[in-house]
Protein backbone atom coordinates (compact mmCIF):
# COMPACT_ATOMS: atom_id res chain seq x y z
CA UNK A 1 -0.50 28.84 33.15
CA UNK A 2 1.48 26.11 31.10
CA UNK A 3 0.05 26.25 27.22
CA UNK A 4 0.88 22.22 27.51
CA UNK A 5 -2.10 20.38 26.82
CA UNK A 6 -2.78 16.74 28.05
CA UNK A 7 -4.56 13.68 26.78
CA UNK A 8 -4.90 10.98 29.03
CA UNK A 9 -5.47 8.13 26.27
CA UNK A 10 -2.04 9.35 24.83
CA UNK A 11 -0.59 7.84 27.49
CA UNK A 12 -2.13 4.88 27.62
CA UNK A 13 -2.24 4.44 23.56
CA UNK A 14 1.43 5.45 23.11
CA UNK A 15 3.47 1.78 24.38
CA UNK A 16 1.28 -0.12 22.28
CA UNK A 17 1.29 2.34 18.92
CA UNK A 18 5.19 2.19 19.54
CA UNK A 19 5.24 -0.90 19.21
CA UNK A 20 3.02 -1.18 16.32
CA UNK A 21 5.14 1.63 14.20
CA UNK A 22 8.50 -0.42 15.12
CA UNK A 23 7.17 -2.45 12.50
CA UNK A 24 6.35 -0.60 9.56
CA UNK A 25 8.27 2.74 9.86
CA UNK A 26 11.49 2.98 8.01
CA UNK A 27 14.97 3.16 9.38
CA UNK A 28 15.63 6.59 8.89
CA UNK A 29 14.02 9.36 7.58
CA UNK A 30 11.29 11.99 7.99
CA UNK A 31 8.13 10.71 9.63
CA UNK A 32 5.13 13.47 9.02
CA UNK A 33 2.53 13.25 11.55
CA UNK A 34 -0.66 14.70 10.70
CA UNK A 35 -2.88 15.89 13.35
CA UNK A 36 -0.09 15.62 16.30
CA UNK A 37 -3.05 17.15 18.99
CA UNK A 38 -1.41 18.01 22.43
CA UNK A 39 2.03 16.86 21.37
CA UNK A 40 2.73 14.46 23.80
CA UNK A 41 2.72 11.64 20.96
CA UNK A 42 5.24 13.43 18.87
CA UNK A 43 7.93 13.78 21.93
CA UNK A 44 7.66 9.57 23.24
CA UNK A 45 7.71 8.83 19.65
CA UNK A 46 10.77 11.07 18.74
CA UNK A 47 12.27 9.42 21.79
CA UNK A 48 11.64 5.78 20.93
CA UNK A 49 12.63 6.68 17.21
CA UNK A 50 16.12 8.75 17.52
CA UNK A 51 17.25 7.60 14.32
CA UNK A 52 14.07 9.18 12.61
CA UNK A 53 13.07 12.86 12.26
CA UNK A 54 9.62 13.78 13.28
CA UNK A 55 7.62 16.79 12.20
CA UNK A 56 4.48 17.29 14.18
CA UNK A 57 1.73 19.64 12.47
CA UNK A 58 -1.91 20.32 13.92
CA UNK A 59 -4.28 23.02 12.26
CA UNK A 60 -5.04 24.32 15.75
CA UNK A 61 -2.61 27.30 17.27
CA UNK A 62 -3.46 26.08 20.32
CA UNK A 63 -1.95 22.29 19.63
CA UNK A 64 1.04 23.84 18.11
CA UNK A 65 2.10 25.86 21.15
CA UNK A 66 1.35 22.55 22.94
CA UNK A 67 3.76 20.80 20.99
CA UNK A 68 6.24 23.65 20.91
CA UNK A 69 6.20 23.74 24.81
CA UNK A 70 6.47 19.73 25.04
CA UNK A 71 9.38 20.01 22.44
CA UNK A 72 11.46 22.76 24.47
CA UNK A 73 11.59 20.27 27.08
CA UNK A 74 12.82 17.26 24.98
CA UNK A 75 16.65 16.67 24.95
CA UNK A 76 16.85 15.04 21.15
CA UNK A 77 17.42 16.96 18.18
CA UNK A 78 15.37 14.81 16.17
CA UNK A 79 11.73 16.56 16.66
CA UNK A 80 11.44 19.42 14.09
CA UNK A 81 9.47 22.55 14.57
CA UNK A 82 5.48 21.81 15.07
CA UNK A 83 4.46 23.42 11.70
CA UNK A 84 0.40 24.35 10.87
CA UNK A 85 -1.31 21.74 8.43
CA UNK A 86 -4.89 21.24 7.41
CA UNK A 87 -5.76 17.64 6.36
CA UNK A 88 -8.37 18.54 4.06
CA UNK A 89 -6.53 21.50 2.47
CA UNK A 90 -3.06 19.08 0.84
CA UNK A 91 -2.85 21.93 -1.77
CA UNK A 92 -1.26 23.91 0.88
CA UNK A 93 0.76 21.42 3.00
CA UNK A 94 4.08 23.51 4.22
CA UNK A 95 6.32 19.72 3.79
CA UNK A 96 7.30 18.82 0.61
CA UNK A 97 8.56 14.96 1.24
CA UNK A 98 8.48 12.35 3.81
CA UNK A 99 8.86 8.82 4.66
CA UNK A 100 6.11 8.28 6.23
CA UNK A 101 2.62 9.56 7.27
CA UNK A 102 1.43 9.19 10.56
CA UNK A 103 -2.08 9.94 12.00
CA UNK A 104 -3.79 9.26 15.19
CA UNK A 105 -7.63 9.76 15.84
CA UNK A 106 -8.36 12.16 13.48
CA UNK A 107 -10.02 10.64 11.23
CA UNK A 108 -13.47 10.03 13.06
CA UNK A 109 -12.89 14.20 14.75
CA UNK A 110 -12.64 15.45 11.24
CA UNK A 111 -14.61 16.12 8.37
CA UNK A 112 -14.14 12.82 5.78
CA UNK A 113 -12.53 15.75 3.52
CA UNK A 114 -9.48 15.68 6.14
CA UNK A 115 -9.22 11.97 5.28
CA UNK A 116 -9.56 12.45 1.46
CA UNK A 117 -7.03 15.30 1.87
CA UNK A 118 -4.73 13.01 3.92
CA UNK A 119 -4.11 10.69 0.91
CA UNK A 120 -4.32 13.15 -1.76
CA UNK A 121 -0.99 15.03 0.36
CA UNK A 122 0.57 11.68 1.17
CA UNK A 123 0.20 10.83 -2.84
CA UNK A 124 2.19 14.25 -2.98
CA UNK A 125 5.19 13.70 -0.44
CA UNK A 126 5.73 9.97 -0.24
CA UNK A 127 7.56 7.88 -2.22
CA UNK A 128 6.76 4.32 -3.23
CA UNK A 129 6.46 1.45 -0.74
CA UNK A 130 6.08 4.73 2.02
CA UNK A 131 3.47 3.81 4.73
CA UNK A 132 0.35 5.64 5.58
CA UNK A 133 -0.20 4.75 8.89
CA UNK A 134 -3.92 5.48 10.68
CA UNK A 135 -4.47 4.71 14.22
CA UNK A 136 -8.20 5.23 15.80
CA UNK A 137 -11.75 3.09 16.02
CA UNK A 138 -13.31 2.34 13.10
CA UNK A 139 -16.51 0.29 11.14
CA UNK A 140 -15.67 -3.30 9.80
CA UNK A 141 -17.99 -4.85 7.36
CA UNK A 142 -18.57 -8.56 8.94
CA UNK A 143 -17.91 -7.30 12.78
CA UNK A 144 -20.04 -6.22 15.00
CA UNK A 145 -19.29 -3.57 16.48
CA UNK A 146 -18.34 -2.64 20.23
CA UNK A 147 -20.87 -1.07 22.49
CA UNK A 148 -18.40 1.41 23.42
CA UNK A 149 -17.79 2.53 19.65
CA UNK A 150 -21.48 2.78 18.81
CA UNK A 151 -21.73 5.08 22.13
CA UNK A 152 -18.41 7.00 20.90
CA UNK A 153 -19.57 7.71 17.66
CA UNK A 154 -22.70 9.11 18.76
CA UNK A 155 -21.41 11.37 21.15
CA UNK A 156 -19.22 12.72 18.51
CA UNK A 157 -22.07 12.74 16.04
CA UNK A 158 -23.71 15.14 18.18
CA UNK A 159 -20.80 17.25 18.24
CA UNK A 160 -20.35 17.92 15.17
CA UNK A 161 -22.72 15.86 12.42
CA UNK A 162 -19.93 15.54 10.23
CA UNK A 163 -17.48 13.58 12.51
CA UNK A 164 -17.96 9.86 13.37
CA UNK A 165 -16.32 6.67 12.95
CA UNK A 166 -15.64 5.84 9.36
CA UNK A 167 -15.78 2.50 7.63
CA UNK A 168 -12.42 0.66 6.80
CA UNK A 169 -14.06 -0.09 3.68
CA UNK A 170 -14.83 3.71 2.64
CA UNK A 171 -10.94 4.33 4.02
CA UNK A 172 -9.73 1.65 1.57
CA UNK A 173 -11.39 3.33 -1.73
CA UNK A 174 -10.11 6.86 -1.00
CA UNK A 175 -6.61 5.38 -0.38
CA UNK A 176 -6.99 3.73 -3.87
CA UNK A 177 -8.26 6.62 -5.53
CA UNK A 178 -4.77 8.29 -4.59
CA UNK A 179 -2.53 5.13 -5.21
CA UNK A 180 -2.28 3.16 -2.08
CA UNK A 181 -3.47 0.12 -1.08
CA UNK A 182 -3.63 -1.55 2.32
CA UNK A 183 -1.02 -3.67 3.51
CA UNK A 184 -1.67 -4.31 7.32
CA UNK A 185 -4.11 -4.33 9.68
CA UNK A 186 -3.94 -4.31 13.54
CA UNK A 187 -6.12 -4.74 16.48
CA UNK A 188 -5.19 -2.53 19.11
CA UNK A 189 -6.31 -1.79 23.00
CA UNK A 190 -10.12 -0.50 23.53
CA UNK A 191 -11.66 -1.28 20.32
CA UNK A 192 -9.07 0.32 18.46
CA UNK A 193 -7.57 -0.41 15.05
CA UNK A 194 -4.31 0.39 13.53
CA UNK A 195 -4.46 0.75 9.35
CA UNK A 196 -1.57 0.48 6.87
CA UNK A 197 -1.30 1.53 3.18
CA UNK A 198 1.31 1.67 1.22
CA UNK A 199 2.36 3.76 -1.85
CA UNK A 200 1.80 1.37 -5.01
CA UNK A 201 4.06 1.84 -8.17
CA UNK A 202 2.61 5.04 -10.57
């Protein structure tokens, strides 16, 4: 039995992200995805991005043989070694520096520590002007918000009380709080919002 695991809205999230992270990642460098889940993003995005190394983490041993087994298939050399990293716990983050932070839909499955956490380690391996770049469905003061997110966040509410969909503005004060402010803003397929803060001058 193949440890692979799949995601369907990977696939159909992935052309439009790409496109979306052609505009704010840099050039080169390492790109530090937090939260990488089956994998599956981690391999296109190595793929569309040769010129940038990506290190996929997940807390879960299960995601990290996924993305081990979906890496032994990919031909680049550019996709490191899925490492283990909890959000919430930045204190013990195995990666010392990157060039940017990626995450996708964690932060409404995860405790709002694993979002605190997320800027408190970005503050800690990204240098200024970096991007910390948050894909996923989210509140917006002033819009009202999609039947299919209200739904959404309930059924994940009754997962797990803690989870839900956060509001942008709560995501903007923690960023703050750890030196970065927002610089972009996206709308994206299904109710879906891209979020971009950047690394402000100590």
């Amino acid at each position: 039995m193949s440890v692979k695991q799949h995601a369907p809205a990977a696939l159909r999230n992935r052309e439009p992200i790409a496109e979306m992270l052609a505009q704010e990642l840099p050039a080169s460098g390492t790109v530090l995805e937090i939260a990488s889940g089956t994998g599956e993003h981690a391999v296109f995005f190595a793929s569309r991005f040769p010129a940038l190394r990506w290190q996929p983490t997940d807390p879960s041993a299960e995601a990290l043989a996924s993305i081990a087994a979906y890496r032994a298939d990919y031909a680049g050399d550019n996709l490191a070694t899925p490492v283990m990293l909890d959000a919430a716990a930045p204190a013990t983050w195995p990666v010392s520096a990157a060039d940017a932070l990626v995450c996708i839909n964690m932060v409404h499955i995860s405790v709002w520590d694993a979002t605190i956490g997320l800027f408190s380690g970005g503050a800690q391996v990204l240098g200024t002007e970096a991007p910390v770049i948050l894909y996923g469905p989210y509140w917006e003061d002033g819009v009202e918000a999609a039947e299919s997110n209200l739904a959404f966040d309930q059924s994940l509410k009754a997962r797990n009380p803690a989870w839900g969909l956060r509001n942008i503005s709560d995501v903007d004060r923690v960023a703050a709080e750890h030196g970065f402010a927002r610089s972009n803003r996206y709308a994206m397929p299904a109710n879906n919002l891209t979020l971009v803060y950047r690394k402000r001058l100590a």
